[in-house]
Protein backbone atom coordinates (compact mmCIF):
# COMPACT_ATOMS: atom_id res chain seq x y z
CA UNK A 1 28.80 -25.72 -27.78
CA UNK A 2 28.11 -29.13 -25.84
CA UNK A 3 29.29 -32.60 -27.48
CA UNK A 4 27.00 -34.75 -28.42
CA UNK A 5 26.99 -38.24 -27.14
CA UNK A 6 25.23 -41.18 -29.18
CA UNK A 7 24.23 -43.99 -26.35
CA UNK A 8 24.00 -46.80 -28.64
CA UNK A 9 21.97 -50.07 -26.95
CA UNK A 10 21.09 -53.32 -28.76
CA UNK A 11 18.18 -54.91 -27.21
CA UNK A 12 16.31 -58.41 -27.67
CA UNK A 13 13.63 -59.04 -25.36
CA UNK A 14 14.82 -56.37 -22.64
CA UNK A 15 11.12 -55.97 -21.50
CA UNK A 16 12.16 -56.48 -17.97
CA UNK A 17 15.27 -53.93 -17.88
CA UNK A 18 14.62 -51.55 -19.94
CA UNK A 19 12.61 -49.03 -18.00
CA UNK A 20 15.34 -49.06 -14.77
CA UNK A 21 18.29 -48.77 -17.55
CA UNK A 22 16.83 -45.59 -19.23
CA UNK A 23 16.43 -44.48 -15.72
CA UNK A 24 19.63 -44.84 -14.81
CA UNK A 25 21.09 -43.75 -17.68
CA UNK A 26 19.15 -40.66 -18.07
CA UNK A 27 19.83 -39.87 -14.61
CA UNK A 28 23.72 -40.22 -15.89
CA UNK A 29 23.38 -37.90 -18.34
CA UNK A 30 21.44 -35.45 -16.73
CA UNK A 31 24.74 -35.49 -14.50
CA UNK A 32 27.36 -35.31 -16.94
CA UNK A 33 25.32 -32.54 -19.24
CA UNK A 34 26.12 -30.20 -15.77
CA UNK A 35 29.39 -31.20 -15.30
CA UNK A 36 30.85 -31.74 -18.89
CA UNK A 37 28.48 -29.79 -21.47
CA UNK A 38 27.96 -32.96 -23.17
CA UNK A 39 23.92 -33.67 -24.87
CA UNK A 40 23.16 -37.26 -25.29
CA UNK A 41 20.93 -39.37 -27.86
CA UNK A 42 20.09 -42.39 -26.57
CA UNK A 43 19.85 -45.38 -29.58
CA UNK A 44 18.20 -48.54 -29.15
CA UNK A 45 18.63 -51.21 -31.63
CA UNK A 46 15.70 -54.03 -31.04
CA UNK A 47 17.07 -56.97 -32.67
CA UNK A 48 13.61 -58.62 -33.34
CA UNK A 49 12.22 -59.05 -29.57
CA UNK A 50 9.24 -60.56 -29.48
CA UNK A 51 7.94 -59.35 -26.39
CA UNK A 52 7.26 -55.67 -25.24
CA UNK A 53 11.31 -54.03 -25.88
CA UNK A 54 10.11 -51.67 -28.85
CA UNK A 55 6.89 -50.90 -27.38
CA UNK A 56 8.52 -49.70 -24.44
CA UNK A 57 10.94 -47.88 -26.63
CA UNK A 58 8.39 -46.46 -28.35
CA UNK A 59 6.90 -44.67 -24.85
CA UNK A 60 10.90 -43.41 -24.11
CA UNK A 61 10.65 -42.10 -27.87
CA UNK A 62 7.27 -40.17 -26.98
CA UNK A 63 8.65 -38.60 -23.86
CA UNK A 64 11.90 -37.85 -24.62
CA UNK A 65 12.91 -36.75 -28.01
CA UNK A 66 16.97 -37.41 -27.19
CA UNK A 67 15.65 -40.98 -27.82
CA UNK A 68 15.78 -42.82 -31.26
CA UNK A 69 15.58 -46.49 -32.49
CA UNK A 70 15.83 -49.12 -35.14
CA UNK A 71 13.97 -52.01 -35.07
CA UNK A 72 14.82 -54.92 -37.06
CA UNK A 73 12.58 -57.89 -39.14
CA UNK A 74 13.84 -60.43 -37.19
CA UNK A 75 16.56 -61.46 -35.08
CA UNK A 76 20.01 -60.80 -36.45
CA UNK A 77 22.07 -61.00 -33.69
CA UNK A 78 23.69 -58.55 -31.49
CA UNK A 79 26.87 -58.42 -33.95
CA UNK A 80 24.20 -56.72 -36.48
CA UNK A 81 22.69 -54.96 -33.66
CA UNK A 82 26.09 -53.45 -32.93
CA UNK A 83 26.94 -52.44 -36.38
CA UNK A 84 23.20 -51.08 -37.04
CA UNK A 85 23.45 -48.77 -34.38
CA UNK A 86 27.10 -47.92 -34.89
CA UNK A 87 26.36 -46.68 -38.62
CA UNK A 88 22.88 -44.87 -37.21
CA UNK A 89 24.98 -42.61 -34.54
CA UNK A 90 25.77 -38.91 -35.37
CA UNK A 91 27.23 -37.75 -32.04
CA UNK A 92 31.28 -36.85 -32.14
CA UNK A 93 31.92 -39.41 -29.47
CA UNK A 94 29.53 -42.97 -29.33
CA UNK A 95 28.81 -45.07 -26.35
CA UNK A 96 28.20 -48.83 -26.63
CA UNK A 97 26.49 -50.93 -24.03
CA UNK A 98 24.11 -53.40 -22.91
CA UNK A 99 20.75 -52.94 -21.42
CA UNK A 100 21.08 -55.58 -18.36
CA UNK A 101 22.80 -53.54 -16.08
CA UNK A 102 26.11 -56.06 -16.47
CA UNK A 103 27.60 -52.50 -18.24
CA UNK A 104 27.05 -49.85 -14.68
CA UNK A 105 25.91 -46.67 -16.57
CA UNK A 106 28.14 -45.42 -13.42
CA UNK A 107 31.31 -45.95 -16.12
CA UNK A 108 30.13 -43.31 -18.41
CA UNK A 109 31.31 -40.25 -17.30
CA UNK A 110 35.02 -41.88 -16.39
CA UNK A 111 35.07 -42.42 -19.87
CA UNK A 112 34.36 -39.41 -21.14
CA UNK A 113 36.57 -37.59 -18.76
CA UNK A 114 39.46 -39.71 -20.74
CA UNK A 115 38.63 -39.33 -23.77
CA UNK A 116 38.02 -35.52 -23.25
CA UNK A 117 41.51 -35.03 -21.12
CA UNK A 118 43.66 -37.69 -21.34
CA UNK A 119 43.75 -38.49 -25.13
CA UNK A 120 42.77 -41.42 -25.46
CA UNK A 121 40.56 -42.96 -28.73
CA UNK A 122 38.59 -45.82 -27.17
CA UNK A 123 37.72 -46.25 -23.22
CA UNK A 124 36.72 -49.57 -22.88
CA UNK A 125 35.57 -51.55 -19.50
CA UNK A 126 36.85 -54.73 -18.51
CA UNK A 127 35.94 -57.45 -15.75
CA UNK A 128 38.34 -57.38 -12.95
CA UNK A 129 37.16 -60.50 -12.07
CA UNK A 130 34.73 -63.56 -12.91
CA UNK A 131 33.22 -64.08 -9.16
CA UNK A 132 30.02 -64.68 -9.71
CA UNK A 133 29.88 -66.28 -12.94
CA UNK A 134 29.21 -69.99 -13.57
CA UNK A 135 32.38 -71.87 -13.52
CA UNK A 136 32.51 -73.71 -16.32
CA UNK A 137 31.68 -70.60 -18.72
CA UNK A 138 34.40 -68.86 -16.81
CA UNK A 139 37.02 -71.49 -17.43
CA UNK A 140 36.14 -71.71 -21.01
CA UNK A 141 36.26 -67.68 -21.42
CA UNK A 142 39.83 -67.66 -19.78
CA UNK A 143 41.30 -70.48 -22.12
CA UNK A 144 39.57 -68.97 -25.03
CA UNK A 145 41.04 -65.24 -24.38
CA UNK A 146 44.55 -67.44 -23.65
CA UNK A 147 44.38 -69.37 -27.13
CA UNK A 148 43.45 -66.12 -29.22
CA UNK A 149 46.67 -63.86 -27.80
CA UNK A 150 48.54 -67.58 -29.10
CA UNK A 151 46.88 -67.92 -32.32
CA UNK A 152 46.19 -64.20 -33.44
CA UNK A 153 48.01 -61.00 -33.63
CA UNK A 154 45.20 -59.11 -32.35
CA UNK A 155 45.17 -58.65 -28.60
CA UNK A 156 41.93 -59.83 -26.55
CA UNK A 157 41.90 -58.61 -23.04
CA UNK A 158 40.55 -61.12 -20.84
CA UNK A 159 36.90 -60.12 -19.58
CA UNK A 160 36.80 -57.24 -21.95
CA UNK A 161 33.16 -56.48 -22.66
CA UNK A 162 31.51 -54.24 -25.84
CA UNK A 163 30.97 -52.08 -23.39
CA UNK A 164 33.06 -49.02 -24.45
CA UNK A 165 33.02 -45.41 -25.82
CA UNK A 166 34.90 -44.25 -28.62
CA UNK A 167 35.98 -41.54 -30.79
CA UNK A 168 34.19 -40.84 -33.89
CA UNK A 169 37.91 -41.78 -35.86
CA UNK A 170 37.41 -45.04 -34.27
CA UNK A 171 34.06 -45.82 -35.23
CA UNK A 172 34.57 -44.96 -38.52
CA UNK A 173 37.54 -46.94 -38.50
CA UNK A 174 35.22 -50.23 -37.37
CA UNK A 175 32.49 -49.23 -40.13
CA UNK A 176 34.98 -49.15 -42.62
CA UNK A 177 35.35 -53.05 -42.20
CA UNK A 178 32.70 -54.69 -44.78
CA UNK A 179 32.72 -57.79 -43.23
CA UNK A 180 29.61 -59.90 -42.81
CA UNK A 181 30.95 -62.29 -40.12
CA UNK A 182 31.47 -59.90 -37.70
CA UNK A 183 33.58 -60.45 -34.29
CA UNK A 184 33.30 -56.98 -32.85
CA UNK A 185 36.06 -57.14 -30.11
CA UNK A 186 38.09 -57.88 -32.30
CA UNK A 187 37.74 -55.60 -34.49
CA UNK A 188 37.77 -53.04 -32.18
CA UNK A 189 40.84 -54.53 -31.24
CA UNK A 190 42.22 -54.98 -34.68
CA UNK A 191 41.84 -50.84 -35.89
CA UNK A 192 44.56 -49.99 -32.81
CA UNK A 193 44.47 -46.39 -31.58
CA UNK A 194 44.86 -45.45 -28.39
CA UNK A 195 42.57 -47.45 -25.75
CA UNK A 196 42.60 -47.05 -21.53
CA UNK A 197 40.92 -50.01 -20.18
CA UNK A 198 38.69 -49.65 -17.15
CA UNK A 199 38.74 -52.66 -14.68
CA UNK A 200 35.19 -53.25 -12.38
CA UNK A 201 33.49 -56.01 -10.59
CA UNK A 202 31.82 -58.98 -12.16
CA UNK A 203 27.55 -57.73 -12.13
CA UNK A 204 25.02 -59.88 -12.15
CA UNK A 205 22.16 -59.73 -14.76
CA UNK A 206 19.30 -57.19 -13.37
CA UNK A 207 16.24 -59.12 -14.71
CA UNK A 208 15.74 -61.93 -17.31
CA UNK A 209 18.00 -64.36 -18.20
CA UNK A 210 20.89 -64.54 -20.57
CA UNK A 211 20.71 -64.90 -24.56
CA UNK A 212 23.61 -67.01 -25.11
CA UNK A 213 23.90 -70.89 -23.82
CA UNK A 214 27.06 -72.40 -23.51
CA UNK A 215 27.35 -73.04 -27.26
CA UNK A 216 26.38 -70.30 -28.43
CA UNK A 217 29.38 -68.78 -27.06
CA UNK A 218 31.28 -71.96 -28.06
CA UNK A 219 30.49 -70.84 -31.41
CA UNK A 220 30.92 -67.22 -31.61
CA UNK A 221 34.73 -67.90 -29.99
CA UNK A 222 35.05 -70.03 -32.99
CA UNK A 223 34.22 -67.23 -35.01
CA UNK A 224 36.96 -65.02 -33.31
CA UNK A 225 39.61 -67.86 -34.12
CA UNK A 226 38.60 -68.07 -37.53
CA UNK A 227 37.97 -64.58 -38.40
CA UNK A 228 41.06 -63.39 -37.07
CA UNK A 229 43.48 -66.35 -37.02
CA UNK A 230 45.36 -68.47 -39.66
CA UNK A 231 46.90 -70.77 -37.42
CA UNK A 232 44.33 -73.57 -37.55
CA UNK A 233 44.80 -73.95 -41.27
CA UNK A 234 48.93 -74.44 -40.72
CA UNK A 235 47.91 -76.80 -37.82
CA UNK A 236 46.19 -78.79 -40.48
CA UNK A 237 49.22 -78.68 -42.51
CA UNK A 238 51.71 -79.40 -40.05
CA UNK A 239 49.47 -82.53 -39.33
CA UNK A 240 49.54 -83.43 -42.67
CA UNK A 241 53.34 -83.26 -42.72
CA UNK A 242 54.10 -85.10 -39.81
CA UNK A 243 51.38 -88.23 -40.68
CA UNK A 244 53.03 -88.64 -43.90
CA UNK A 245 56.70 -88.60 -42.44
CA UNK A 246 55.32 -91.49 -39.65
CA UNK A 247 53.76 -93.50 -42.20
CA UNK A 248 57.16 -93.43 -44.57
CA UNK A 249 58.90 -94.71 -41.22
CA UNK A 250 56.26 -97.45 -40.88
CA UNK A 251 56.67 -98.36 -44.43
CA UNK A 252 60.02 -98.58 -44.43
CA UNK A 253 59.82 -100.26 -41.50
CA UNK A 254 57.40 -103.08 -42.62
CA UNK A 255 59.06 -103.52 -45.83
CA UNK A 256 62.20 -103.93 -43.62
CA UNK A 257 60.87 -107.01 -41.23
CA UNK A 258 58.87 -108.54 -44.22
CA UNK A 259 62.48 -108.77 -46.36
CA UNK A 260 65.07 -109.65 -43.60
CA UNK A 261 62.79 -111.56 -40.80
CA UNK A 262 60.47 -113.35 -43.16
CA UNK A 263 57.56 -112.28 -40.59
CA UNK A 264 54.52 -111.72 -42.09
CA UNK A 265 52.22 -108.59 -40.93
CA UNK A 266 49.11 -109.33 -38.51
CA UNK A 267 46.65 -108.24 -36.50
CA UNK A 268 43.51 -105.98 -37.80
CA UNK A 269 42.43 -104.95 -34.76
CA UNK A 270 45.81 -102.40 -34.66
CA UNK A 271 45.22 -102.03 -38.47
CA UNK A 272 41.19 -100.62 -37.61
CA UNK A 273 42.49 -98.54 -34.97
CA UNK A 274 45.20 -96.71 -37.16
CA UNK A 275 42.85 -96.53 -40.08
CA UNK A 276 40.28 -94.82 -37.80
CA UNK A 277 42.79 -92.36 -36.26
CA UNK A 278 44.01 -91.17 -39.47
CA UNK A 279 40.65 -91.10 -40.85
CA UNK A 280 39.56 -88.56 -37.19
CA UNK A 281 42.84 -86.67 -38.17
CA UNK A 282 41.49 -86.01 -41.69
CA UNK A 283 38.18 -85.37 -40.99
CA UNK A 284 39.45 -82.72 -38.18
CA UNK A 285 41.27 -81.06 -40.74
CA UNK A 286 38.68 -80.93 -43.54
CA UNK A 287 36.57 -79.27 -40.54
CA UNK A 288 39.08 -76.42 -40.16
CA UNK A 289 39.12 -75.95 -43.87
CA UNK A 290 35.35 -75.69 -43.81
CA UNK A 291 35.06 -73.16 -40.85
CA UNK A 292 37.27 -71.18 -43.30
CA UNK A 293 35.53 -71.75 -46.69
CA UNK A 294 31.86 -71.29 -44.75
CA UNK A 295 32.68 -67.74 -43.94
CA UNK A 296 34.39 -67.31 -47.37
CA UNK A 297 30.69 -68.47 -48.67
CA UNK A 298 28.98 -65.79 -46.57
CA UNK A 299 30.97 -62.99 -47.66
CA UNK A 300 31.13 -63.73 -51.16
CA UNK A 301 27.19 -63.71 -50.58
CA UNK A 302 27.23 -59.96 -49.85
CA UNK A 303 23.87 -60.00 -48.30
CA UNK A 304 23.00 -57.17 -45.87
CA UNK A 305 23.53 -57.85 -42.45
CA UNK A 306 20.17 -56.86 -40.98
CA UNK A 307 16.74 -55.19 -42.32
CA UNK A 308 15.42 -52.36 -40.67
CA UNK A 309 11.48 -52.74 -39.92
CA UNK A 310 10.79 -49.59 -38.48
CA UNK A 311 12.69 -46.57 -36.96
CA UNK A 312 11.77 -43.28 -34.73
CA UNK A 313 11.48 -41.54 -38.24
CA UNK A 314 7.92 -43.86 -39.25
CA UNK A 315 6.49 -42.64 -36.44
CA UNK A 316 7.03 -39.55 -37.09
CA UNK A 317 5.83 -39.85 -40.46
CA UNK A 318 2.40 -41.41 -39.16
CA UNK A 319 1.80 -38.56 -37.07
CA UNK A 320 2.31 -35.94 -39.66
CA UNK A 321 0.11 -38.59 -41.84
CA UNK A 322 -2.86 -38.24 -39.09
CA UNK A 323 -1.58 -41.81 -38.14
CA UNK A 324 -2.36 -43.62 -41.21
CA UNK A 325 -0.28 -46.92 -42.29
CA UNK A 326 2.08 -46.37 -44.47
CA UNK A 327 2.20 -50.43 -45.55
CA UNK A 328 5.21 -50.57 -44.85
């Protein structure tokens, strides 16, 4: 009996991909269903587009029934994109990638060959190299892959993308993680098993533009650090420690030439500057605290991580209702 394959694709604003990535990936599958008895079901997850992405998911819904969708209320991100579609799949193995041809749909049946005959969990692709890419987000990616193997236990391979397939242990694994801030690679990284990386050339974006500026990505590395890191809040200790030993010193120190020299103290220019020093260190540390106590906030919160407007299900509903709204 052939394996079934969930394809699971968060989407947001993919109007100008989308119908050359179905192709292509259709065309994969068509391939591997020969060679490897494998069936596939193809999930989008549009994460609130507002511009044609469902619509045209709707028309690869009406042709195809191996296709099936969520479509959220609004934009949650692609973390809640990824965990939305992750908890909607119901093939064996599950397939994760991105609709702007940056992911080749080429990978796919590599993958499956090792998961199928090599034993491995998780087959996940990597970029071999950032050619291509704007310099300054490459530097930044490099340091920031370099500072999390420093600061965390869990191990970030540099250029690893989402893209990846997995074994249904694995995703449960991930979905067993409540978590609202979510940092999916690593957690992927953090639930271990057995993972083969795949190495390929840096791709440029097919069509459109990318969703994520330069601090946007500042702040989702941020996330990483915090989610999976304690180091910054002994940094802020260590800093504490170390101030209050060099301001004993200076006491001592001043106490020392005021007694013995008779020389009085001067100078408030020096005295501003170490006043506003200590007052940046301070401030730097009550920031780490905060990153810390933010995402203790959210979780304590609970709320759900997305809303689902509308799925393949409605529309099936709407048919068998003659096409009436349901209000929903």
């Amino acid at each position: 009996m052939a394996e079934l394959l969930s394809l699971v694709v968060p989407c947001y604003n993919e109007e100008n991909t989308l119908p050359g990535f179905f192709a292509a990936v259709g065309a994969v599958a068509e391939r591997m269903r020969d060679v490897a008895d494998v069936t596939f079901e193809f999930l989008f997850v549009d994460d609130g587009s507002t511009d044609k992405t469902l619509a045209l998911i709707k028309s690869f819904r009406a042709e195809d029934k191996r296709v099936r969708y969520l479509s959220f209320s609004r934009n949650f991100g692609k973390e809640s994109a990824i965990l939305a579609g992750l908890r909607a799949a119901s093939g064996k193995y599950v397939a994760l990638m991105d609709a702007d041809f940056q992911d080749p749909p080429e990978l796919l049946p590599e993958m499956y060959h090792c998961l199928i005959n090599e034993g491995y969990d998780c087959v996940a692709a990597r970029r071999a190299s950032r050619e291509g890419e704007p310099k300054i987000r490459s530097f930044f990616a490099r340091r920031f892959y370099r500072l999390m193997s420093r600061l965390s236990r869990v191990e970030l391979v540099d250029g690893a993308r989402d893209f990846r397939m997995m074994t249904r242990k694995v995703v449960d694994a991930v979905l067993s993680m409540p978590e609202t801030s979510r940092f999916s690679k690593g957690l992927f990284a953090w639930v271990g098993f057995k993972t083969k990386w795949l190495p390929y050339e840096y791709i440029s974006r097919e069509g459109g533009r990318t969703k994520w500026s330069f601090f946007q990505l500042l702040s989702y590395s941020l996330s990483g650090i915090f989610a999976f890191s304690q180091v910054p809040l002994a940094f802020a200790s260590v800093l504490g420690v170390v101030f209050f030993l060099i301001s004993v010193v200076m006491i001592i120190f001043i106490v020392i030439r005021r007694l013995i020299f008779g020389d009085p103290v001067s100078g408030w220019a020096s005295t501003v500057c170490i006043v506003m020093f200590i007052g940046s260190i301070q401030f730097l540390c009550i920031g780490i605290m905060g990153g810390y106590v933010s995402r203790i906030y959210l979780e304590v919160k609970n709320r759900p991580a997305y809303f689902i407007r509308e799925d393949e299900d409605d529309d099936e509903d709407d048919d068998e209702d003659g096409g009436c709204d349901r209000g929903k």
